[in-house]
C-alpha atoms as a PDB file:
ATOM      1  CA  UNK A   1    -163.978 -81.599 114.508  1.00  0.00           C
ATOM      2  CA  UNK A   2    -167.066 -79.899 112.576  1.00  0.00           C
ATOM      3  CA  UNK A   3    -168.471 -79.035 115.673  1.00  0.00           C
ATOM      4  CA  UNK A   4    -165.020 -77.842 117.140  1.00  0.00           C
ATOM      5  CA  UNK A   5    -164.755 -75.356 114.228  1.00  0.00           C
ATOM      6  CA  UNK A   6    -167.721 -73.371 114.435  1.00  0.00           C
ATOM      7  CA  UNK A   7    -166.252 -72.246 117.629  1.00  0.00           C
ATOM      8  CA  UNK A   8    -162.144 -72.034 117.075  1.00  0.00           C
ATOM      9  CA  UNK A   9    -159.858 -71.822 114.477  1.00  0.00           C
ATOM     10  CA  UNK A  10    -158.546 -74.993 112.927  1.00  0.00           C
ATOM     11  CA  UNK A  11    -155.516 -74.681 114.802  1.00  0.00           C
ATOM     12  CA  UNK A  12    -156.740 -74.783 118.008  1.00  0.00           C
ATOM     13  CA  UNK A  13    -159.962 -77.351 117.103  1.00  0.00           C
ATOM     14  CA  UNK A  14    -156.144 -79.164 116.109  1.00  0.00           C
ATOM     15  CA  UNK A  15    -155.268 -79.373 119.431  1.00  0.00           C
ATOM     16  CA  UNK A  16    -158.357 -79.975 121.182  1.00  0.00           C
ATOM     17  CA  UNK A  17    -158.994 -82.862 119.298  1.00  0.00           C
ATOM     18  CA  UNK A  18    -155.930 -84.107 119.779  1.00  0.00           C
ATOM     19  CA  UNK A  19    -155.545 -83.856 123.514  1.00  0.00           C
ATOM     20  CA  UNK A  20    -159.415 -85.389 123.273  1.00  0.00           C
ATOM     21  CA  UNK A  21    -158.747 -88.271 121.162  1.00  0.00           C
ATOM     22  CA  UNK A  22    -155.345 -88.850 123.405  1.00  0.00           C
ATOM     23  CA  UNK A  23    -157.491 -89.046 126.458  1.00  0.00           C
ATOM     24  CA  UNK A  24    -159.834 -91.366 124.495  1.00  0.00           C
ATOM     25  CA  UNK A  25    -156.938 -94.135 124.275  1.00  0.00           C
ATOM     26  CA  UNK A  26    -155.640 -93.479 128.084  1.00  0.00           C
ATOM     27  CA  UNK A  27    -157.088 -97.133 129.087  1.00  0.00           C
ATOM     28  CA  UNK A  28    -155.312 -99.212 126.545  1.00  0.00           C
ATOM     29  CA  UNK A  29    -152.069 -96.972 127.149  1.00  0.00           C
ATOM     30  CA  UNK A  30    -152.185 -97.457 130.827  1.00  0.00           C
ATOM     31  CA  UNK A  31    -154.088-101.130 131.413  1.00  0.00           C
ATOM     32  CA  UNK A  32    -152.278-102.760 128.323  1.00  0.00           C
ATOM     33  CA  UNK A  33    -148.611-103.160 128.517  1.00  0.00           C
ATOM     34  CA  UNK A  34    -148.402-104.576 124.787  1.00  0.00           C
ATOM     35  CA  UNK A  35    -149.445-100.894 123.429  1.00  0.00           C
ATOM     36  CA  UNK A  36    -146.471 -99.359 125.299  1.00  0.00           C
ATOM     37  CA  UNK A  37    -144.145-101.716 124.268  1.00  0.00           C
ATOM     38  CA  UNK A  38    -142.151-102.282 126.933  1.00  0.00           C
ATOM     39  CA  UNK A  39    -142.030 -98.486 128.077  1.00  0.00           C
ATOM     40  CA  UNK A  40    -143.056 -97.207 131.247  1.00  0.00           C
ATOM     41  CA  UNK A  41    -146.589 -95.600 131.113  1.00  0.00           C
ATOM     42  CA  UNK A  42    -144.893 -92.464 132.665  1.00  0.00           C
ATOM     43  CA  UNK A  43    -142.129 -92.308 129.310  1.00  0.00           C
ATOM     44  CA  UNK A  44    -144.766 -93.567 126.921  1.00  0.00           C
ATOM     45  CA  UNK A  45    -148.043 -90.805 128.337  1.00  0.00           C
ATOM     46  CA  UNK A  46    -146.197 -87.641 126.803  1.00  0.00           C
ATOM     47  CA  UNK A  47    -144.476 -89.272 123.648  1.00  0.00           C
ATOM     48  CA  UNK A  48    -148.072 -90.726 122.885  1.00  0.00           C
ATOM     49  CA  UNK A  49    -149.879 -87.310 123.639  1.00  0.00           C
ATOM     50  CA  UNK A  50    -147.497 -85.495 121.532  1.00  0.00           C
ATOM     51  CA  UNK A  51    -147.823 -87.839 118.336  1.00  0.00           C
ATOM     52  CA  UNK A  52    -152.201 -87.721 118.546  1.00  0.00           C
ATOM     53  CA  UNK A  53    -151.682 -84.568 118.771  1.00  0.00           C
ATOM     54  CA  UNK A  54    -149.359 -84.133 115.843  1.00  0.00           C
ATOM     55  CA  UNK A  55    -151.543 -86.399 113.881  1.00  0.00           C
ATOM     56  CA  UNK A  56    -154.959 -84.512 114.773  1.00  0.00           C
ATOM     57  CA  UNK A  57    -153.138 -81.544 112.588  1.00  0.00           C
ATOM     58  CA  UNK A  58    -153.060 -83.470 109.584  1.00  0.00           C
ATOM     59  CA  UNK A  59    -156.297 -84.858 109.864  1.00  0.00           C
ATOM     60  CA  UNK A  60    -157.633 -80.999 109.903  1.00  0.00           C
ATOM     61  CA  UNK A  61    -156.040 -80.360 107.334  1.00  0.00           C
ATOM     62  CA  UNK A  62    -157.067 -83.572 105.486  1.00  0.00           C
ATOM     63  CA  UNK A  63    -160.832 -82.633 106.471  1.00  0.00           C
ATOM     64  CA  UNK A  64    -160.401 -79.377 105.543  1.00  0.00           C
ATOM     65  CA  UNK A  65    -158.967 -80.055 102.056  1.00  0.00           C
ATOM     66  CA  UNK A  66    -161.024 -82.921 100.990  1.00  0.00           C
ATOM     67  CA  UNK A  67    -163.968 -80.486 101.693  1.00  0.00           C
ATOM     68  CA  UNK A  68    -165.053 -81.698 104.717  1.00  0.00           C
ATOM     69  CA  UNK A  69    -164.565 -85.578 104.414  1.00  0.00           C
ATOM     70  CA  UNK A  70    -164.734 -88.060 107.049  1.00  0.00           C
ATOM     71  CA  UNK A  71    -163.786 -90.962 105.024  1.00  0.00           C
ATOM     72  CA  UNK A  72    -160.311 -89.213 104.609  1.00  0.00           C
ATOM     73  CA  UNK A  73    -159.712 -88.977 107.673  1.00  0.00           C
ATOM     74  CA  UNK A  74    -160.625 -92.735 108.355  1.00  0.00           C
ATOM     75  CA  UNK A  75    -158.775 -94.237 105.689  1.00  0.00           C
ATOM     76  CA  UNK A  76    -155.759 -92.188 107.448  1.00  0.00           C
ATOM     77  CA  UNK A  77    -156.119 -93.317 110.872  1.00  0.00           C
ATOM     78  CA  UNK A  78    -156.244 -97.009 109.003  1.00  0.00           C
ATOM     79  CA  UNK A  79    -152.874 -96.312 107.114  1.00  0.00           C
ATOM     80  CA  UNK A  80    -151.531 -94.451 110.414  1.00  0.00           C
ATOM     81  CA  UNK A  81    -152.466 -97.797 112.697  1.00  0.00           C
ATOM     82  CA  UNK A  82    -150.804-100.251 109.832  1.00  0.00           C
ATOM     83  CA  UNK A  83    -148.192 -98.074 109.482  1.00  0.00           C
ATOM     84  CA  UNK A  84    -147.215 -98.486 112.867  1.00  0.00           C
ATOM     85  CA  UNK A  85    -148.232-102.273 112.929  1.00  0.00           C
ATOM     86  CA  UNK A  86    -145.735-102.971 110.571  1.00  0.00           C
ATOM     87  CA  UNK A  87    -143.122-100.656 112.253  1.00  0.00           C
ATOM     88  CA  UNK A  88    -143.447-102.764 115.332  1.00  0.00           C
ATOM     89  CA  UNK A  89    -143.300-105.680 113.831  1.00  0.00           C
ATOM     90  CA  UNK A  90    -139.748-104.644 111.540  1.00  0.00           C
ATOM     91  CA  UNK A  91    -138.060-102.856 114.397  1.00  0.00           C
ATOM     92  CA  UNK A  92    -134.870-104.219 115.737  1.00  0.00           C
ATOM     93  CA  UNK A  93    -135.513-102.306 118.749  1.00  0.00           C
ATOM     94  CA  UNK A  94    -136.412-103.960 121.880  1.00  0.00           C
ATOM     95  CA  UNK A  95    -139.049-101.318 123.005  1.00  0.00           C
ATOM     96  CA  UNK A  96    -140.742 -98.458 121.016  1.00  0.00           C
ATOM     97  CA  UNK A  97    -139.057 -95.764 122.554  1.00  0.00           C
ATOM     98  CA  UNK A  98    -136.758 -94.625 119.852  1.00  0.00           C
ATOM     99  CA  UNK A  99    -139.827 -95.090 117.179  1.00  0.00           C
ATOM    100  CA  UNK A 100    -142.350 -93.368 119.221  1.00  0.00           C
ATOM    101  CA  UNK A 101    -139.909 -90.135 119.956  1.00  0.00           C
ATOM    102  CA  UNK A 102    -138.922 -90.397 116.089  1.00  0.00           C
ATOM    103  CA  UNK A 103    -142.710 -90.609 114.905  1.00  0.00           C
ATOM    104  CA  UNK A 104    -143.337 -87.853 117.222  1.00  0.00           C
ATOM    105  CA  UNK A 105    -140.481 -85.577 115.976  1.00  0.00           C
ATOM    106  CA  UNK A 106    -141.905 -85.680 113.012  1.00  0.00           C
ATOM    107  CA  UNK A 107    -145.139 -85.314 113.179  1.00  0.00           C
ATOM    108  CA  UNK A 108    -144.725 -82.104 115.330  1.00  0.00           C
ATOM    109  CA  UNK A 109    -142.676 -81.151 112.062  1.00  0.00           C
ATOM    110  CA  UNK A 110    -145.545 -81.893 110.015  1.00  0.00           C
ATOM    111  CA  UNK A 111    -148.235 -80.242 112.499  1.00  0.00           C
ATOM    112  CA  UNK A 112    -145.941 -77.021 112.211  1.00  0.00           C
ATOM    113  CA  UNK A 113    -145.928 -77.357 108.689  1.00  0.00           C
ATOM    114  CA  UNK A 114    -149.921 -78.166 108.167  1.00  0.00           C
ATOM    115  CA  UNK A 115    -150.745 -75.384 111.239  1.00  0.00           C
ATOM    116  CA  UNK A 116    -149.270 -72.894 108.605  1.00  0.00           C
ATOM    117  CA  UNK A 117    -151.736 -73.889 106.285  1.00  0.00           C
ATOM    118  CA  UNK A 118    -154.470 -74.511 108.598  1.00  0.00           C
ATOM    119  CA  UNK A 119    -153.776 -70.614 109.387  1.00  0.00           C
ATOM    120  CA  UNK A 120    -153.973 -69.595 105.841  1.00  0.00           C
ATOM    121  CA  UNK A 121    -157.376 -71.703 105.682  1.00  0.00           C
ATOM    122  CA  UNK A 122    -159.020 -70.170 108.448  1.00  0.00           C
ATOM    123  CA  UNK A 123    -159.176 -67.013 107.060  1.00  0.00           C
ATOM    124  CA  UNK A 124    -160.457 -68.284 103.647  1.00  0.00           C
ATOM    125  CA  UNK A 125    -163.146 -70.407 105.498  1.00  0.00           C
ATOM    126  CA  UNK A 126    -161.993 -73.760 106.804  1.00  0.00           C
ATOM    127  CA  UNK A 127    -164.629 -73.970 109.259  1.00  0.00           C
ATOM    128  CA  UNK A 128    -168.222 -75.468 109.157  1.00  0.00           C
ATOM    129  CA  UNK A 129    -170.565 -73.828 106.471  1.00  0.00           C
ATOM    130  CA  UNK A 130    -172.894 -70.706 108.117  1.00  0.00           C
ATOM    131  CA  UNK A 131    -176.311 -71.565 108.685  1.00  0.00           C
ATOM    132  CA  UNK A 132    -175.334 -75.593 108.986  1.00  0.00           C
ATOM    133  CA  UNK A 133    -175.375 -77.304 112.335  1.00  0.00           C
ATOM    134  CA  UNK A 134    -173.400 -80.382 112.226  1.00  0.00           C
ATOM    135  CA  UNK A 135    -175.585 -83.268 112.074  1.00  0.00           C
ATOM    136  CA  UNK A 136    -178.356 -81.155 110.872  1.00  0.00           C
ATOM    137  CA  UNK A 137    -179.908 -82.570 107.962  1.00  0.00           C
ATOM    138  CA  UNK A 138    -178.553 -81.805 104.411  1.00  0.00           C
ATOM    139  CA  UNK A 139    -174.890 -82.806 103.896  1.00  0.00           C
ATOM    140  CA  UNK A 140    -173.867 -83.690 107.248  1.00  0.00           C
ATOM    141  CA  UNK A 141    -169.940 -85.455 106.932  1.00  0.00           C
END
């Protein structure tokens, strides 16, 4: 994400990520059936996309409000991934489809919501600090 920044606006690093990290998971989404479910790959692909791609939102905005923090961001993906671990194992439901398309609802609510922001930030400097390459010594996150 630091890197993404010093060449796009958070809203758009937002959605890179997102379709980056969703590419990341492709193998377990198409080579283990458990992660789907029960769902086809072809139901589960854009439900899936659409959710890491809501989520990447609020982890911008997470990094960008905790001033640039990494560990925010993991201990989110952590609460995200028991979140849903719990979810699967409470649901009555015989597959995930009606979770996943409810998670994803709402997280594209959220992602609207936090893109707002994300907007507002960019212009008041929610990107990586001038002169500092990421990974560059000094405080690299």
């Amino acid at each position: 994400l630091q890197r993404l920044l010093v060449r796009f606006s958070p809203v758009r690093a937002s959605l890179l990520l997102g379709l980056i990290w969703a590419l990341w998971h492709v193998p377990i989404v198409l080579f283990v059936p458990a992660f789907r479910g029960g769902m086809s790959a072809g139901a589960f692909v854009p439900a899936y996309v659409a959710t890491v791609c809501a989520l990447s939102f609020f982890m911008t905005w997470l990094y960008c409000s905790s001033g640039g923090s990494v560990l925010a961001a993991i201990m989110a993906h952590a609460a995200w991934n028991a979140a849903v671990g719990v979810q699967d194992r409470l649901t009555v439901i015989a597959d995930r489809r009606l979770s996943l398309i409810s998670a994803a609802v709402l997280l594209a609510i959220i992602a609207l919501t936090v893109s707002r922001s994300l907007r507002s930030r960019y212009s008041s400097g929610c990107t990586v600090q001038s002169g500092a390459e990421p990974g560059a010594g000094g405080n690299s996150r």
